[in-house]
C-alpha atoms as a PDB file:
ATOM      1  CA  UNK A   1       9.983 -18.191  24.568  1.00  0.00           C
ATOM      2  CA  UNK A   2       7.503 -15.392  24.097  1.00  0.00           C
ATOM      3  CA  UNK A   3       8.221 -12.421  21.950  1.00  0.00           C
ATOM      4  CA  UNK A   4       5.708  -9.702  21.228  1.00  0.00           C
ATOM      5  CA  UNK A   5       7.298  -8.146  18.364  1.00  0.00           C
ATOM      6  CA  UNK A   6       9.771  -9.325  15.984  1.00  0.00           C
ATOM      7  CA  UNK A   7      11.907  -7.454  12.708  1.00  0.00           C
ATOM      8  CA  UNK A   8      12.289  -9.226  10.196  1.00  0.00           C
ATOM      9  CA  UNK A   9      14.653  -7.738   7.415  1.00  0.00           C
ATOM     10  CA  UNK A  10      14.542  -9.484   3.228  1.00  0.00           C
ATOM     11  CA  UNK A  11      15.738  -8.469   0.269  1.00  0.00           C
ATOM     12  CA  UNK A  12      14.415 -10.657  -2.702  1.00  0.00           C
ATOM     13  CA  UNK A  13      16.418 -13.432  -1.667  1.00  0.00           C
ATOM     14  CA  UNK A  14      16.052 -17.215  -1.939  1.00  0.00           C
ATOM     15  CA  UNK A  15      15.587 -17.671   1.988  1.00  0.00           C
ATOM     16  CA  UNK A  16      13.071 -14.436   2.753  1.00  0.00           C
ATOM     17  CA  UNK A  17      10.278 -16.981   2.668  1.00  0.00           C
ATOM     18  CA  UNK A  18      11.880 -19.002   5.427  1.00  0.00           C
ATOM     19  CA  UNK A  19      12.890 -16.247   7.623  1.00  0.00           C
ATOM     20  CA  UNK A  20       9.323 -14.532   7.465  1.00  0.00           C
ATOM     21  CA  UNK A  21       7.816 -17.791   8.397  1.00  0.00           C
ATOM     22  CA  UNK A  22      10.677 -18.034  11.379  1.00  0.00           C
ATOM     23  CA  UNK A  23       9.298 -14.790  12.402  1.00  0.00           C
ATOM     24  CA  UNK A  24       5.419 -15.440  12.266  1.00  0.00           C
ATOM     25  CA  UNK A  25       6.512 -19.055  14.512  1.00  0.00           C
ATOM     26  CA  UNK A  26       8.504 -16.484  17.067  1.00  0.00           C
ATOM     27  CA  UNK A  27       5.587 -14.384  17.916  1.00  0.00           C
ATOM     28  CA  UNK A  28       2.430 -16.588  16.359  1.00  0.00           C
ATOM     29  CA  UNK A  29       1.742 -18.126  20.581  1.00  0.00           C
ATOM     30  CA  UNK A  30       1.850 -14.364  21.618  1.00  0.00           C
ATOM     31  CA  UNK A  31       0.108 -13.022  19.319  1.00  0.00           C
ATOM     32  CA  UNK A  32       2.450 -10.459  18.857  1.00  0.00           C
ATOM     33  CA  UNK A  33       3.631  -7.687  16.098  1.00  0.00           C
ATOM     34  CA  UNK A  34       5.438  -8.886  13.100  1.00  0.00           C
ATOM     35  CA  UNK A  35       7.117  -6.232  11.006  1.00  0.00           C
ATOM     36  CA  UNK A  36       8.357  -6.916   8.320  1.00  0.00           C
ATOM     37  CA  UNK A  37      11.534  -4.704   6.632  1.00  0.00           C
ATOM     38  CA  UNK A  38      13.067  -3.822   3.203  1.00  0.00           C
ATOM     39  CA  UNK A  39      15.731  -1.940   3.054  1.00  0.00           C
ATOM     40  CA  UNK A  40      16.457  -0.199  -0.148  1.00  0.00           C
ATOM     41  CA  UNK A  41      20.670   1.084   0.100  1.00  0.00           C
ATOM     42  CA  UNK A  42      20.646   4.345  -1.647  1.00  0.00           C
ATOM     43  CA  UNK A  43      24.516   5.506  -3.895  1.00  0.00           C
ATOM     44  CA  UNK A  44      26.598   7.979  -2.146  1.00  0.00           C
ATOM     45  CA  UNK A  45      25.910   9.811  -5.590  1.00  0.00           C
ATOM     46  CA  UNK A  46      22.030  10.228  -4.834  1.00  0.00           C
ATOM     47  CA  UNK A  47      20.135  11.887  -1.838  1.00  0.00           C
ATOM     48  CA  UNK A  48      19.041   9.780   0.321  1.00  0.00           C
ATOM     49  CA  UNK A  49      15.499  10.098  -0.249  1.00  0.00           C
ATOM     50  CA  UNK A  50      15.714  10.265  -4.301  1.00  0.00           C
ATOM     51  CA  UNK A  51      13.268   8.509  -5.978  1.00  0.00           C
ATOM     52  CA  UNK A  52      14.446   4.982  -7.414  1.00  0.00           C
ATOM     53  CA  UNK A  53      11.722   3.283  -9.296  1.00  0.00           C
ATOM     54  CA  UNK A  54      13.468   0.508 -10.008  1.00  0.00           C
ATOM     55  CA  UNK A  55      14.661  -0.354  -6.354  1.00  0.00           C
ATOM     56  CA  UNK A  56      10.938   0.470  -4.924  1.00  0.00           C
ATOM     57  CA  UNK A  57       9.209  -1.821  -7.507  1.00  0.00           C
ATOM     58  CA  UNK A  58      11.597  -4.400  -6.403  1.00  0.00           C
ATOM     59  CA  UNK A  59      10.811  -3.935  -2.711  1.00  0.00           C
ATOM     60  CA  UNK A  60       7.416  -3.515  -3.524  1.00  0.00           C
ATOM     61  CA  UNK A  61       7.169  -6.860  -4.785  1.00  0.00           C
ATOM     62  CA  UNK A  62       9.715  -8.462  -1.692  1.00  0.00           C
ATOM     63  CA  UNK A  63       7.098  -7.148   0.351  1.00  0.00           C
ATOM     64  CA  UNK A  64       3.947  -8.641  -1.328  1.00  0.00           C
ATOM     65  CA  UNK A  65       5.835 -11.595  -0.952  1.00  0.00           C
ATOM     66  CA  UNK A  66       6.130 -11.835   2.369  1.00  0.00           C
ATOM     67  CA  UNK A  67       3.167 -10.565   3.056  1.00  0.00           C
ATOM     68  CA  UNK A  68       1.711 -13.733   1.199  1.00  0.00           C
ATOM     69  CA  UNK A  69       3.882 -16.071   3.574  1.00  0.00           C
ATOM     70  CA  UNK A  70       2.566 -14.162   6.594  1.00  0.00           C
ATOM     71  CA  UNK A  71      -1.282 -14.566   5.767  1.00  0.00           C
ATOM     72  CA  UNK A  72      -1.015 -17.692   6.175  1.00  0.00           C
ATOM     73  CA  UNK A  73      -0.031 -17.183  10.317  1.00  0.00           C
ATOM     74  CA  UNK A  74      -2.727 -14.769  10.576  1.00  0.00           C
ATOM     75  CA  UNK A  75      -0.029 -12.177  12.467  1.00  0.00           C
ATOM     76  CA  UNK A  76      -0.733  -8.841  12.770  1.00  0.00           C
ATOM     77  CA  UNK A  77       1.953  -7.490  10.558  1.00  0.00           C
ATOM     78  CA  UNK A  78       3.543  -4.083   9.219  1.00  0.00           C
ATOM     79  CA  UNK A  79       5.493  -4.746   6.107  1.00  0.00           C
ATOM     80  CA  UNK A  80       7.222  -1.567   5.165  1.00  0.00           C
ATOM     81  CA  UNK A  81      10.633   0.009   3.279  1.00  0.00           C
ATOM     82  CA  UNK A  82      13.620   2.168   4.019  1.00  0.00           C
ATOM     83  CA  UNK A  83      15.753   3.805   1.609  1.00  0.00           C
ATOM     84  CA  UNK A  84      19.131   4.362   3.368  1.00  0.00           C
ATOM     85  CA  UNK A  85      23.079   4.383   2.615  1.00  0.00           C
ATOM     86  CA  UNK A  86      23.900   1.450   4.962  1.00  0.00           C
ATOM     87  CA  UNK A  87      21.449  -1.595   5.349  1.00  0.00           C
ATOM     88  CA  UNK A  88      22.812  -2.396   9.016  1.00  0.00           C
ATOM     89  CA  UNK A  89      21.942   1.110  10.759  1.00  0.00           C
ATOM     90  CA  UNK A  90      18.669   1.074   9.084  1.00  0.00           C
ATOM     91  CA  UNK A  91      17.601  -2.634  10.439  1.00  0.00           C
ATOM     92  CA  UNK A  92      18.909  -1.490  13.940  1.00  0.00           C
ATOM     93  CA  UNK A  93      17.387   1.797  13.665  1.00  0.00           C
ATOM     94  CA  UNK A  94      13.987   0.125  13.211  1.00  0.00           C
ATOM     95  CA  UNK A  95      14.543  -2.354  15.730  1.00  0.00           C
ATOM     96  CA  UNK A  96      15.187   0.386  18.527  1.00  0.00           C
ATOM     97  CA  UNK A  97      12.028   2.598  17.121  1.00  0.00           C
ATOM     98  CA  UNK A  98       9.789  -0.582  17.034  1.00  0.00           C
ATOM     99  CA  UNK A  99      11.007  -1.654  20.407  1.00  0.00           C
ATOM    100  CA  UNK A 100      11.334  -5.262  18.897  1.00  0.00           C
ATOM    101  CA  UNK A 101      12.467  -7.820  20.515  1.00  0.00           C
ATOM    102  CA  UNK A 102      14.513 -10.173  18.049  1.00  0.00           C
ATOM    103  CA  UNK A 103      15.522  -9.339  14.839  1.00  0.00           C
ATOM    104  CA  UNK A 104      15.693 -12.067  12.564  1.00  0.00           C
ATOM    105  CA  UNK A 105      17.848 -11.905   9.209  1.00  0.00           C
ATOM    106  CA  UNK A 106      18.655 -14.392   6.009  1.00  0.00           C
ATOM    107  CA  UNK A 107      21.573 -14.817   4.756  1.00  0.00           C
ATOM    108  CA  UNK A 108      22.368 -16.620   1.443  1.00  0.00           C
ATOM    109  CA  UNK A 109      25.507 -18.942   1.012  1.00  0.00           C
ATOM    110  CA  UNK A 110      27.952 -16.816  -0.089  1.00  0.00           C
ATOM    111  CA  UNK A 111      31.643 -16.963  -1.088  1.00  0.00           C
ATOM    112  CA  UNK A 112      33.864 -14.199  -1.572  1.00  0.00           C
ATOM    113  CA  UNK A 113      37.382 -14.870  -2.679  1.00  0.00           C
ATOM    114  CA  UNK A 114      36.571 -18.286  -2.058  1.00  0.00           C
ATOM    115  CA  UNK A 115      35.868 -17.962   1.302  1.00  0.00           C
ATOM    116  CA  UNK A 116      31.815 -18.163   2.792  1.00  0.00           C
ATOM    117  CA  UNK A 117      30.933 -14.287   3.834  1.00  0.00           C
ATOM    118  CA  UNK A 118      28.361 -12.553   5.742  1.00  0.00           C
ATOM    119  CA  UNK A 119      28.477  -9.367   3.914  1.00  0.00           C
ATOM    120  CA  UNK A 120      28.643  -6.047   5.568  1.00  0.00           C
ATOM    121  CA  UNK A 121      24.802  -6.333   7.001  1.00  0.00           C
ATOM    122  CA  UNK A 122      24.624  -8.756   9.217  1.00  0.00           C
ATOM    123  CA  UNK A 123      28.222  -7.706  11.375  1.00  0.00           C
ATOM    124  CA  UNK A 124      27.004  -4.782  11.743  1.00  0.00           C
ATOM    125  CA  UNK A 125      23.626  -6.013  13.015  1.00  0.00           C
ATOM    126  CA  UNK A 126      24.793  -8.393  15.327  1.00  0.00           C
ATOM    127  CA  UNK A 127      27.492  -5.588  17.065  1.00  0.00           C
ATOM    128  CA  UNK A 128      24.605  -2.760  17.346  1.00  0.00           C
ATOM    129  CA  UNK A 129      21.112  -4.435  17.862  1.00  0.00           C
ATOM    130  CA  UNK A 130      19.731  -4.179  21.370  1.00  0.00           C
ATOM    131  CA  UNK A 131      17.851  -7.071  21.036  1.00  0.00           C
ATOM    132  CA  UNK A 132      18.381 -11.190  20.516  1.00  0.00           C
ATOM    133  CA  UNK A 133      19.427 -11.625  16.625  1.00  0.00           C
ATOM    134  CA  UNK A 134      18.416 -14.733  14.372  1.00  0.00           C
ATOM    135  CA  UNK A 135      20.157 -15.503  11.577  1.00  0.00           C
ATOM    136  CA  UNK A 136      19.424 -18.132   8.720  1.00  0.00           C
ATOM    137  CA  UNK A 137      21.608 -19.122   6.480  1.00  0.00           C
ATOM    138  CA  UNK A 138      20.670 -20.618   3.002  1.00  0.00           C
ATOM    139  CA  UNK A 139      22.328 -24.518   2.581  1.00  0.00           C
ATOM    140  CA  UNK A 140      25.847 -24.629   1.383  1.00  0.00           C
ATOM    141  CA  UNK A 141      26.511 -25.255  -2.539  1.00  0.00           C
ATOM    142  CA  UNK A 142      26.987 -28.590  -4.370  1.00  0.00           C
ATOM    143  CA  UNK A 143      30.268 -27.781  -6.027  1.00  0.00           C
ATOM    144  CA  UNK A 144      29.266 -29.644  -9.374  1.00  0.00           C
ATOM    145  CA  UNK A 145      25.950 -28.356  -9.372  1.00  0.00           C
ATOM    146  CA  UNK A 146      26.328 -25.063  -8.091  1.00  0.00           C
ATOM    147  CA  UNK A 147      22.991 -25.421  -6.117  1.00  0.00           C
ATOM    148  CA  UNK A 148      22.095 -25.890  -2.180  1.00  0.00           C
ATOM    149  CA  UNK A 149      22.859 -29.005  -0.874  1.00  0.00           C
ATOM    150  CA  UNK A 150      20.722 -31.455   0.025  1.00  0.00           C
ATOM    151  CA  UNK A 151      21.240 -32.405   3.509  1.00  0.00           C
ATOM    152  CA  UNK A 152      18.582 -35.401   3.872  1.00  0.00           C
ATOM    153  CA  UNK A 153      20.074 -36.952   0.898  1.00  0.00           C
ATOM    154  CA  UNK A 154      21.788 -40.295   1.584  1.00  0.00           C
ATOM    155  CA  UNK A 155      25.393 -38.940   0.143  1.00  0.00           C
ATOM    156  CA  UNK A 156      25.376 -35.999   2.787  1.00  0.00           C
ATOM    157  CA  UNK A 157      24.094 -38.142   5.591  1.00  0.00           C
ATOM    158  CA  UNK A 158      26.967 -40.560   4.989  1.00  0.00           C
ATOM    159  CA  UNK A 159      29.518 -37.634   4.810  1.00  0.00           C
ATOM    160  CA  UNK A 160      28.160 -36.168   7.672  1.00  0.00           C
ATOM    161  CA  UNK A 161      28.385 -39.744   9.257  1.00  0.00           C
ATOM    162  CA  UNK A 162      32.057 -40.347   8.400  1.00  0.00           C
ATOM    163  CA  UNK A 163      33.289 -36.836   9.672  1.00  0.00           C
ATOM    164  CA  UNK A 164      31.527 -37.030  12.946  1.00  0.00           C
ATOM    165  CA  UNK A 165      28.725 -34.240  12.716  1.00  0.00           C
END
């Protein structure tokens, strides 16, 4: 599958390294545009456009980031930021002003209430883009040590094994 442009969205979070390489592999054969997204959500309290220094030297360095992981593809890429209220519209918004044609988001393993949730980005996202829509999620947790699981390690295989997937 060829794409010639692909959005990819991150936000400082464990996975952003894995979905900007995702992206580079999606469009690397065609040579195509990478852009690459961060998305600063602005307080109903502040303008929109207000000046957050904290929040832009954040993004600022989510960006260098990626743009690191990129290099490494030699993509042509545009690595940029938004400041808007909702994360969702923005990501969509750039999709349809890019023309792009997958967007490709990371989401980490969260619970909420004790149940795993996608947060209010990606639903949004997925009901609105008018394009295909990747999403990675980060590994599940290890209850007793609160970090990803491994999933090569002998214990999961085994579980995985026993419960027939």
């Amino acid at each position: 599958m060829s794409m010639s442009s692909v959005l990819v969205a991150v936000r400082g979070e464990r996975c952003d390294d894995e979905v900007v390489r995702l992206g580079c592999e999606l469009i690397n054969s065609s040579k195509g545009k990478l852009y690459v997204l961060n998305v600063i959500e602005v307080e109903r309290g502040f303008p929109e456009d207000a000046e957050i220094p904290p929040a832009t030297a954040k993004a600022e360095e989510v960006l260098q980031r990626a743009e690191r992981v990129v290099k490494s593809y030699k993509c042509s890429t545009e690595a940029y930021m938004r400041q808007t209220r909702r994360a969702g519209v923005a990501v969509v918004r750039e999709a349809v002003d890019k023309e792009v044609d997958t967007i490709v988001l990371g989401v980490p393993y969260r619970e909420l209430y004790g149940s795993f949730t996608l947060g209010d980005t990606i639903p949004y996202v997925l009901k609105h883009a008018p394009c295909r829509v990747i999403i990675w999620r980060d590994p599940t947790l290890d209850a007793s040590t609160k970090r990803p699981r491994d999933v090569n390690s002998p214990a999961a295989q085994h579980s995985a094994h026993n419960t027939g997937t």
